[in-house]
PDB file of N, CA and C in Angstrom:
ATOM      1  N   UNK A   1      -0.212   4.438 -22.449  1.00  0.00           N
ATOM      2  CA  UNK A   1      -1.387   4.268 -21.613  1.00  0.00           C
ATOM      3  C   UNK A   1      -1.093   3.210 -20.560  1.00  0.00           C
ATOM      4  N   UNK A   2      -1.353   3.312 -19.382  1.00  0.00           N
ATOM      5  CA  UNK A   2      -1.153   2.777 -18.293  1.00  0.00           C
ATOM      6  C   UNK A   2      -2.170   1.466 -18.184  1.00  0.00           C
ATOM      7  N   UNK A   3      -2.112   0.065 -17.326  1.00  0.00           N
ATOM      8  CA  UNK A   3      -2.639  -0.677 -17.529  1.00  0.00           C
ATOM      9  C   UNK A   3      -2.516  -1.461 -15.627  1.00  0.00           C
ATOM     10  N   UNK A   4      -4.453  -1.359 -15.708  1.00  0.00           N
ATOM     11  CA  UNK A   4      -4.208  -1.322 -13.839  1.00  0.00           C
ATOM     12  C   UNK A   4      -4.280  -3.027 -13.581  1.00  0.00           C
ATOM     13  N   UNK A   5      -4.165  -3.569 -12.792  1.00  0.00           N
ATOM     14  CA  UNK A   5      -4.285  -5.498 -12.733  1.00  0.00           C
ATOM     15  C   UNK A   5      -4.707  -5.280 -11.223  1.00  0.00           C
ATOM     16  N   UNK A   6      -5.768  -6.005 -11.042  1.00  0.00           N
ATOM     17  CA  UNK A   6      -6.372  -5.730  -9.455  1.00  0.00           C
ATOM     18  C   UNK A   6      -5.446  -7.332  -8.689  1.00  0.00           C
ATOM     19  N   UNK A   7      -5.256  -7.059  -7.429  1.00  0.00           N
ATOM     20  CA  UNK A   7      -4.483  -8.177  -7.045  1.00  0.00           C
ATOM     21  C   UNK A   7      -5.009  -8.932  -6.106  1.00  0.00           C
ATOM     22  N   UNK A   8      -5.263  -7.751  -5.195  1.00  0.00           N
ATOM     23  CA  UNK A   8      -5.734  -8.526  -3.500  1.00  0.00           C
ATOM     24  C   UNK A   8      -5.282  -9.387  -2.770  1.00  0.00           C
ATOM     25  N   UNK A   9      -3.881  -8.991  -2.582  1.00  0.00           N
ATOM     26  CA  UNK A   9      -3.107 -10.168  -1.930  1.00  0.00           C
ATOM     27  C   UNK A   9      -2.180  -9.457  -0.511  1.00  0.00           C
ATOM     28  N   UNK A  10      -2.509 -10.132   0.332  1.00  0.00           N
ATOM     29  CA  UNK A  10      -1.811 -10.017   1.577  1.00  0.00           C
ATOM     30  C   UNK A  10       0.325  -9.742   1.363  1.00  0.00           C
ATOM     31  N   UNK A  11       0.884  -8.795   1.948  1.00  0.00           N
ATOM     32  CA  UNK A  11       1.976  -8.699   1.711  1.00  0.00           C
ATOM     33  C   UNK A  11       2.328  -8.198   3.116  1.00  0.00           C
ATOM     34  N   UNK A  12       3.969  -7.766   2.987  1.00  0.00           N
ATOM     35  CA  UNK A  12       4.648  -7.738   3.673  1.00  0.00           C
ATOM     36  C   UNK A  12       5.215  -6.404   3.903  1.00  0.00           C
ATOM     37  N   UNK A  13       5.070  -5.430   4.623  1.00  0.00           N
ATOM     38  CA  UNK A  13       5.270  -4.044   4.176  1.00  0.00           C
ATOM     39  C   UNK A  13       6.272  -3.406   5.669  1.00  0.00           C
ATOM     40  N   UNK A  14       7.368  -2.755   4.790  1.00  0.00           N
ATOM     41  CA  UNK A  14       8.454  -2.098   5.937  1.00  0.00           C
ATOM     42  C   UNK A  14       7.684  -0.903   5.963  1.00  0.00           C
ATOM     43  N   UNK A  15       7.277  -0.530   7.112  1.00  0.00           N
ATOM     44  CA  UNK A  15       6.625   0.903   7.571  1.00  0.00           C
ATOM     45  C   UNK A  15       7.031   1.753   8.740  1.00  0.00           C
ATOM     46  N   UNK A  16       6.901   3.021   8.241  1.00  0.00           N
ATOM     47  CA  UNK A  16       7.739   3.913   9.599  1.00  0.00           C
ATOM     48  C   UNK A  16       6.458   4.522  10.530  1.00  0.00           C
ATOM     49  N   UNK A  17       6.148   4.780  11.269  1.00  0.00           N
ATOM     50  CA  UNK A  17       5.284   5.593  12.456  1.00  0.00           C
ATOM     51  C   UNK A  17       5.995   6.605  12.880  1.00  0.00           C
ATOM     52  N   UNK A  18       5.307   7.721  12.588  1.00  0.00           N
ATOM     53  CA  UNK A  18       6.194   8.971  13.132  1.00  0.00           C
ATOM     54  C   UNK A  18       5.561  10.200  13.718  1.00  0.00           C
ATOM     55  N   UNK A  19       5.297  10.940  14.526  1.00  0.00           N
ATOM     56  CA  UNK A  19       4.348  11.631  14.964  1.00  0.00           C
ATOM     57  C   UNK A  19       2.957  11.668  14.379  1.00  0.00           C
ATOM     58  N   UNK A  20       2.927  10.455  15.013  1.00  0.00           N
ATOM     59  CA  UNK A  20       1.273   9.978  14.888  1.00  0.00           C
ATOM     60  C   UNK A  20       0.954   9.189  13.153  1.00  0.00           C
ATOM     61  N   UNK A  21       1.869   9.471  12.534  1.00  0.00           N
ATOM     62  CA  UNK A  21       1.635   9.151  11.154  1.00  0.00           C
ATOM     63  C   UNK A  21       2.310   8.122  10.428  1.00  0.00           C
ATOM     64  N   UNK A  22       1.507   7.531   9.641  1.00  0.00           N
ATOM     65  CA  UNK A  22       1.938   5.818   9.099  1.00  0.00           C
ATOM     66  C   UNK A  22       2.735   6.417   7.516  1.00  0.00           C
ATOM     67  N   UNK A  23       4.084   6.255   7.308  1.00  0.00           N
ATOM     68  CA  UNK A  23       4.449   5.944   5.937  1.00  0.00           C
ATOM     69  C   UNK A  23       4.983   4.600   5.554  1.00  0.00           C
ATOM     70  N   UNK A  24       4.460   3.777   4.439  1.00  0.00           N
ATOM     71  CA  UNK A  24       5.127   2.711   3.897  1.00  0.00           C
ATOM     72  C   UNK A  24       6.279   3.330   3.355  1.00  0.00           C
ATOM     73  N   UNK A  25       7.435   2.166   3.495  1.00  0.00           N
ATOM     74  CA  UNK A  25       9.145   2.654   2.858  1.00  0.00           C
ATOM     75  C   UNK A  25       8.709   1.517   1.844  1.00  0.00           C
ATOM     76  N   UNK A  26       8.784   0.195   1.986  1.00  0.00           N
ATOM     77  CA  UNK A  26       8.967  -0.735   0.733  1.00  0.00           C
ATOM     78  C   UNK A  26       7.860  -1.772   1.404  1.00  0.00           C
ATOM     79  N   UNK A  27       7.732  -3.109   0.770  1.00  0.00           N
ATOM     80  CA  UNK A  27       6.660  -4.032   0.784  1.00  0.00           C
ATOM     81  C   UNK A  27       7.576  -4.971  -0.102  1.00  0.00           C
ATOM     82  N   UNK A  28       6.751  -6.518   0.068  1.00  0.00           N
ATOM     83  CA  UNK A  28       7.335  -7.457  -0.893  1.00  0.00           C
ATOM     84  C   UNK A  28       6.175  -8.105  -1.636  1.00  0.00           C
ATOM     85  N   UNK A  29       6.282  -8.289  -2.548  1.00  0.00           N
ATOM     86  CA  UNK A  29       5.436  -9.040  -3.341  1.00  0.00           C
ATOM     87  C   UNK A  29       6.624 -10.002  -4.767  1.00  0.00           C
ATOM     88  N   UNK A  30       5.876 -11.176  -4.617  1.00  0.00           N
ATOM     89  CA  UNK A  30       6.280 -12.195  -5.673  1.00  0.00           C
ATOM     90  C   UNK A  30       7.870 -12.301  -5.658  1.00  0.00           C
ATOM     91  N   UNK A  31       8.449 -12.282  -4.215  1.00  0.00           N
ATOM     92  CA  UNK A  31       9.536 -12.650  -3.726  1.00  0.00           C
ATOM     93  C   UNK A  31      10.283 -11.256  -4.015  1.00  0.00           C
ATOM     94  N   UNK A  32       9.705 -10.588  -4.332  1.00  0.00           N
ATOM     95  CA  UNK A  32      10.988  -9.104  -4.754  1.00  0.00           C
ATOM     96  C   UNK A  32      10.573  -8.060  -3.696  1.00  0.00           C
ATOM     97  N   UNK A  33      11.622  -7.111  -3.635  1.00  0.00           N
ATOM     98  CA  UNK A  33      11.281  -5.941  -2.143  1.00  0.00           C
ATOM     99  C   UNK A  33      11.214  -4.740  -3.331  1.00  0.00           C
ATOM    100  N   UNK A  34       9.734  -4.118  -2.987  1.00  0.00           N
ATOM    101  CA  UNK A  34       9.475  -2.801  -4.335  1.00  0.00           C
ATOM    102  C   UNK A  34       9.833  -1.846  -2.749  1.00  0.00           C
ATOM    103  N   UNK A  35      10.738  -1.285  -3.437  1.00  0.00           N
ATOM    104  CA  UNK A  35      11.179   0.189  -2.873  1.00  0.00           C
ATOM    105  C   UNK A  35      10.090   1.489  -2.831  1.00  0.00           C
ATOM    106  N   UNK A  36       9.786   1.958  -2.109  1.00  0.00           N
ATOM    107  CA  UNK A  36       8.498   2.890  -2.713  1.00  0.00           C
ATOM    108  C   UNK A  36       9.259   4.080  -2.623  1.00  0.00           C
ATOM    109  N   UNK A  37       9.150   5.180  -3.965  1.00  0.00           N
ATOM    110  CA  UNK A  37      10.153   6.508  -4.133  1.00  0.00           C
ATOM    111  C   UNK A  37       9.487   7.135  -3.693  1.00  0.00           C
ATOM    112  N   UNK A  38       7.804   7.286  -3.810  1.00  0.00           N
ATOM    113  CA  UNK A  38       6.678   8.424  -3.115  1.00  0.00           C
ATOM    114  C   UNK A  38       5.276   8.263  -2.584  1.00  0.00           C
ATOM    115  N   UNK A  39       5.179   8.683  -2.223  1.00  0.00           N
ATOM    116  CA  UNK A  39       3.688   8.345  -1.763  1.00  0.00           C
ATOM    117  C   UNK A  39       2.604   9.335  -2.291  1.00  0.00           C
ATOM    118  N   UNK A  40       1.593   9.345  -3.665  1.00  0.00           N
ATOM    119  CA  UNK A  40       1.265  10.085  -4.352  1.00  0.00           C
ATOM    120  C   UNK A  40       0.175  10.328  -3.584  1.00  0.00           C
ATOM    121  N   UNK A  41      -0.879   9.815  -3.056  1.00  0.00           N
ATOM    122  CA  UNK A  41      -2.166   9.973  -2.282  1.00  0.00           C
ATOM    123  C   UNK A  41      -2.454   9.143  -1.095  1.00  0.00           C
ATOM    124  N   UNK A  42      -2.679   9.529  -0.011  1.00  0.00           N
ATOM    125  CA  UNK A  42      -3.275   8.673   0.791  1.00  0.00           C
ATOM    126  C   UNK A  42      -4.503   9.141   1.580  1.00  0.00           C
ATOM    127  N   UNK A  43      -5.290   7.956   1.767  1.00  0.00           N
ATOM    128  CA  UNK A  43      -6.960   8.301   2.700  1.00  0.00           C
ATOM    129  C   UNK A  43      -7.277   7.344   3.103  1.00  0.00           C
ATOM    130  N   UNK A  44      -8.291   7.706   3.816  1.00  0.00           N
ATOM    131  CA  UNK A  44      -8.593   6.555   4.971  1.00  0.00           C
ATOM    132  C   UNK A  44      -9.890   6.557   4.891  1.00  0.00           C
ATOM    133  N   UNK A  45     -10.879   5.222   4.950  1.00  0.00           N
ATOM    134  CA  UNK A  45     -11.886   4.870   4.779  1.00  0.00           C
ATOM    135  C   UNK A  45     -12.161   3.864   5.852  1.00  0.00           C
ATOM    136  N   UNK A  46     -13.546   3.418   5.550  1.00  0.00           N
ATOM    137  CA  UNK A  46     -14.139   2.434   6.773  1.00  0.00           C
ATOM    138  C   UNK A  46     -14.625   1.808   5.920  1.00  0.00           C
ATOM    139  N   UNK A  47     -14.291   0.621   6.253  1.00  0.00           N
ATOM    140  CA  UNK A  47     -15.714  -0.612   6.236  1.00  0.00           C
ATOM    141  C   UNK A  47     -16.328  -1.047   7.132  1.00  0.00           C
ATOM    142  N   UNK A  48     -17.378  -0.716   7.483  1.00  0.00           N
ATOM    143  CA  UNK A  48     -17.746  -0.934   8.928  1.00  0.00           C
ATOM    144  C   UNK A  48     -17.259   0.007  10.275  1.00  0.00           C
ATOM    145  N   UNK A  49     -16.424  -0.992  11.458  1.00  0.00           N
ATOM    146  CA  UNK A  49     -16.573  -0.315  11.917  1.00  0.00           C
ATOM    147  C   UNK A  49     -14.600   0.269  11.794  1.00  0.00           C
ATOM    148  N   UNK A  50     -14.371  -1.160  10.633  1.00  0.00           N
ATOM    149  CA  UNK A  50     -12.572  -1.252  10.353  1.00  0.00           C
ATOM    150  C   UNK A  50     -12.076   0.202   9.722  1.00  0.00           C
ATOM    151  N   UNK A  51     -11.142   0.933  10.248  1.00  0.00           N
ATOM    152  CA  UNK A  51     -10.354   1.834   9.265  1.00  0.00           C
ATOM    153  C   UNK A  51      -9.282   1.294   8.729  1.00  0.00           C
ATOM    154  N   UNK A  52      -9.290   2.138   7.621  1.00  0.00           N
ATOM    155  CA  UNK A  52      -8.440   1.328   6.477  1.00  0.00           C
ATOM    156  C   UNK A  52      -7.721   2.715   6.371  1.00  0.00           C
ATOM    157  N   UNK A  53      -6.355   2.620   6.097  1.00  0.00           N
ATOM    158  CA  UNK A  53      -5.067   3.311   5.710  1.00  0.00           C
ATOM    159  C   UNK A  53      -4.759   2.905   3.752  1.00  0.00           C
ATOM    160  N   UNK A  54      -5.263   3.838   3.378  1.00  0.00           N
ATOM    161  CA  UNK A  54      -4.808   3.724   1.571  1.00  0.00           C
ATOM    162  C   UNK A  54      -3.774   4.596   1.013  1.00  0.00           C
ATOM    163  N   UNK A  55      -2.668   3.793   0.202  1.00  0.00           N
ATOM    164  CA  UNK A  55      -1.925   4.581  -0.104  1.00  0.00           C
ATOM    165  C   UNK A  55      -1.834   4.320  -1.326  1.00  0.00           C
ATOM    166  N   UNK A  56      -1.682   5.215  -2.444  1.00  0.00           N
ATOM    167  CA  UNK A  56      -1.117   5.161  -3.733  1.00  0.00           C
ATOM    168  C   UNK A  56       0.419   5.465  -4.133  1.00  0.00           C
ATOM    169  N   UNK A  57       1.269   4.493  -4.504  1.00  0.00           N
ATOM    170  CA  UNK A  57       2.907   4.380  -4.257  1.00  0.00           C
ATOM    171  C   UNK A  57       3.318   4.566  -5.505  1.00  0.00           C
ATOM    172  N   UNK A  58       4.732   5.041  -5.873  1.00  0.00           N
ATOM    173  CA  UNK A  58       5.181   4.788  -6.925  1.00  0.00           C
ATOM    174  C   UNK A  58       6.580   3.894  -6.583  1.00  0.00           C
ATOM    175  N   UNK A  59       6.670   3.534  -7.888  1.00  0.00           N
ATOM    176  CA  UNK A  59       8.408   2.936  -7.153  1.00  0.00           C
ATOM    177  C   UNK A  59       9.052   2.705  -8.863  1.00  0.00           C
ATOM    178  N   UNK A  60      10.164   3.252  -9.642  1.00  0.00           N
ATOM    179  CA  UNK A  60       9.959   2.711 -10.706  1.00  0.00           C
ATOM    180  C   UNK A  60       8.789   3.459 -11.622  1.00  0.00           C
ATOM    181  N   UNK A  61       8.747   3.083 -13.120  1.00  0.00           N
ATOM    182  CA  UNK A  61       7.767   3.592 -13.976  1.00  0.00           C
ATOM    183  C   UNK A  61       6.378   2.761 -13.532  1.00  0.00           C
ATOM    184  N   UNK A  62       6.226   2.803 -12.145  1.00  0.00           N
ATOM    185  CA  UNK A  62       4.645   1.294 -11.537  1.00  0.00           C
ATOM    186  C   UNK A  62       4.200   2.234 -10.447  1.00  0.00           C
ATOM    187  N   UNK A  63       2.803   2.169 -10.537  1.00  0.00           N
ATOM    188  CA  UNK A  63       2.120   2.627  -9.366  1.00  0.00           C
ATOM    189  C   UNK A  63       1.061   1.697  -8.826  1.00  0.00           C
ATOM    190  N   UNK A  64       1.207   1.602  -7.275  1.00  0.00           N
ATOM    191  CA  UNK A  64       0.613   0.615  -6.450  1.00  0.00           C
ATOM    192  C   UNK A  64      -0.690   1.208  -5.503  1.00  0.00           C
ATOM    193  N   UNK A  65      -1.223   0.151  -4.978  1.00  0.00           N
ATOM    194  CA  UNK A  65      -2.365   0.658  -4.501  1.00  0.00           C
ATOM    195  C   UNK A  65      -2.065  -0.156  -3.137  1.00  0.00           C
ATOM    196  N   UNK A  66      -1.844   0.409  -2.396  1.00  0.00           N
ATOM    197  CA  UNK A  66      -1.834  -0.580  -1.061  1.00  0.00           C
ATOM    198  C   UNK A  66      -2.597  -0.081   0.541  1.00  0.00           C
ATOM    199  N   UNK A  67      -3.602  -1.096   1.058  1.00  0.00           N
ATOM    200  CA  UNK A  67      -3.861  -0.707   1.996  1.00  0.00           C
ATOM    201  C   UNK A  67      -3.787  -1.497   3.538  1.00  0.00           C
ATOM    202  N   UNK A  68      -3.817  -0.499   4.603  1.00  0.00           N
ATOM    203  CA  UNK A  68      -3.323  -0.966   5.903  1.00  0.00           C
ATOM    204  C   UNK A  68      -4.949  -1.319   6.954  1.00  0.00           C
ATOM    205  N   UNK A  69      -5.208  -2.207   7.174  1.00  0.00           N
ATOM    206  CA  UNK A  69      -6.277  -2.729   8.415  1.00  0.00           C
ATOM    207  C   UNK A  69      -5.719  -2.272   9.550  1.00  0.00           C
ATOM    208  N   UNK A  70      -5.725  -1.381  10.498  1.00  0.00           N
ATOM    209  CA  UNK A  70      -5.335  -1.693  11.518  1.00  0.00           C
ATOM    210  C   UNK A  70      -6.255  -2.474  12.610  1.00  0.00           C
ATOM    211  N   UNK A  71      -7.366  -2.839  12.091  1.00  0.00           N
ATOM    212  CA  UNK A  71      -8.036  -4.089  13.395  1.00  0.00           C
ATOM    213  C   UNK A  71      -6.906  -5.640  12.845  1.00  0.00           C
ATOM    214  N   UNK A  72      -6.568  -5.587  11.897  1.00  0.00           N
ATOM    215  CA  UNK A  72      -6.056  -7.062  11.550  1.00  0.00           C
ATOM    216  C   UNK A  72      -4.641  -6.642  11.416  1.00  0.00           C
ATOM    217  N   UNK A  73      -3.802  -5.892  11.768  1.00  0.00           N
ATOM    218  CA  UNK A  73      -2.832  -5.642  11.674  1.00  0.00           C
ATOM    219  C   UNK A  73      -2.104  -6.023  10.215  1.00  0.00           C
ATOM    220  N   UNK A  74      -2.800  -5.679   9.206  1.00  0.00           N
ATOM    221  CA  UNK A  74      -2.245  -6.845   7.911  1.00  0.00           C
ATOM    222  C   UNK A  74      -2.380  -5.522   6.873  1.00  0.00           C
ATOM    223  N   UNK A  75      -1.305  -5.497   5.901  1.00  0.00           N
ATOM    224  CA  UNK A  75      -1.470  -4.834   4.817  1.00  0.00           C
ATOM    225  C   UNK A  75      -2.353  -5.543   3.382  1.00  0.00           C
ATOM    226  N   UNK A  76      -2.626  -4.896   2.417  1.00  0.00           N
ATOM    227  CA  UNK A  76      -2.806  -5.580   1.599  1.00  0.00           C
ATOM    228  C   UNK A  76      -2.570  -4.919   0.004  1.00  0.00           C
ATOM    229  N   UNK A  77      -2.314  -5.524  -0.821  1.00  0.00           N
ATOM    230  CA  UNK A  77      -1.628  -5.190  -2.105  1.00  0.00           C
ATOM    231  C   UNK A  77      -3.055  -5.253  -2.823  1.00  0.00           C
ATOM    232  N   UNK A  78      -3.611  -3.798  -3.175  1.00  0.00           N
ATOM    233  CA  UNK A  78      -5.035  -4.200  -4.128  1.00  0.00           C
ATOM    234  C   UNK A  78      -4.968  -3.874  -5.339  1.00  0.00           C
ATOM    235  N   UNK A  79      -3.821  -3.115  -5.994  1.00  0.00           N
ATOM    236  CA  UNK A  79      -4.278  -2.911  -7.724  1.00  0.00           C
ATOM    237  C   UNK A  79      -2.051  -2.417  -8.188  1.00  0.00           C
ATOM    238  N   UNK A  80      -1.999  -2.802  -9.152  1.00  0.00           N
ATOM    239  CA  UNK A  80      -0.840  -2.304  -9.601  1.00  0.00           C
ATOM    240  C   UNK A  80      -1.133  -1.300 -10.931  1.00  0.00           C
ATOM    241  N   UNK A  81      -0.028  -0.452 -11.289  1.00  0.00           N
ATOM    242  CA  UNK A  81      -0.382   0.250 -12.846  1.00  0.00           C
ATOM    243  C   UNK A  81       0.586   0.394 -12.919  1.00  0.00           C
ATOM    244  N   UNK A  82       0.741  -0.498 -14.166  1.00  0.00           N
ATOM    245  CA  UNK A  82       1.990  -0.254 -15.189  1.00  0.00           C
ATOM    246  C   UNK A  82       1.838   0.400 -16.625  1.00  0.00           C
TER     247      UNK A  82
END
């Protein structure tokens, strides 16, 4: 059984742009670079008037939850499952 830990922490994320479309490759958190092998789901939501870029990652037997602001140009690391 899998076990989710919510994080909410600002990170650092290598990302490609490619006809019109955002994929994360890897990100860093807690000094280590997580490689991402797939990208299982992604959607996009608002808060307001902000869109948000969500992706669900795997990398490893771990799946991540990470999402992109583009008004703040900032990613952010919101839930892990191990």
């Amino acid at each position: 059984m899998s076990e989710q830990k919510t994080i909410n922490q600002n990170i650092e994320v290598l990302a490609r742009f490619s006809a019109g479309t955002l994929s994360p490759i890897a990100f860093k958190y807690e000094g280590r670079l997580i490689k991402i092998e797939s990208i299982d789901l992604s959607y996009k939501t608002r808060s307001g008037s902000v869109l948000l870029l969500s992706f669900h990652v795997s990398s490893n037997a771990n799946s991540y939850k990470i999402t992109y602001d583009g008004t703040r140009l900032s990613w952010v690391l919101e839930e892990s499952f191990f």
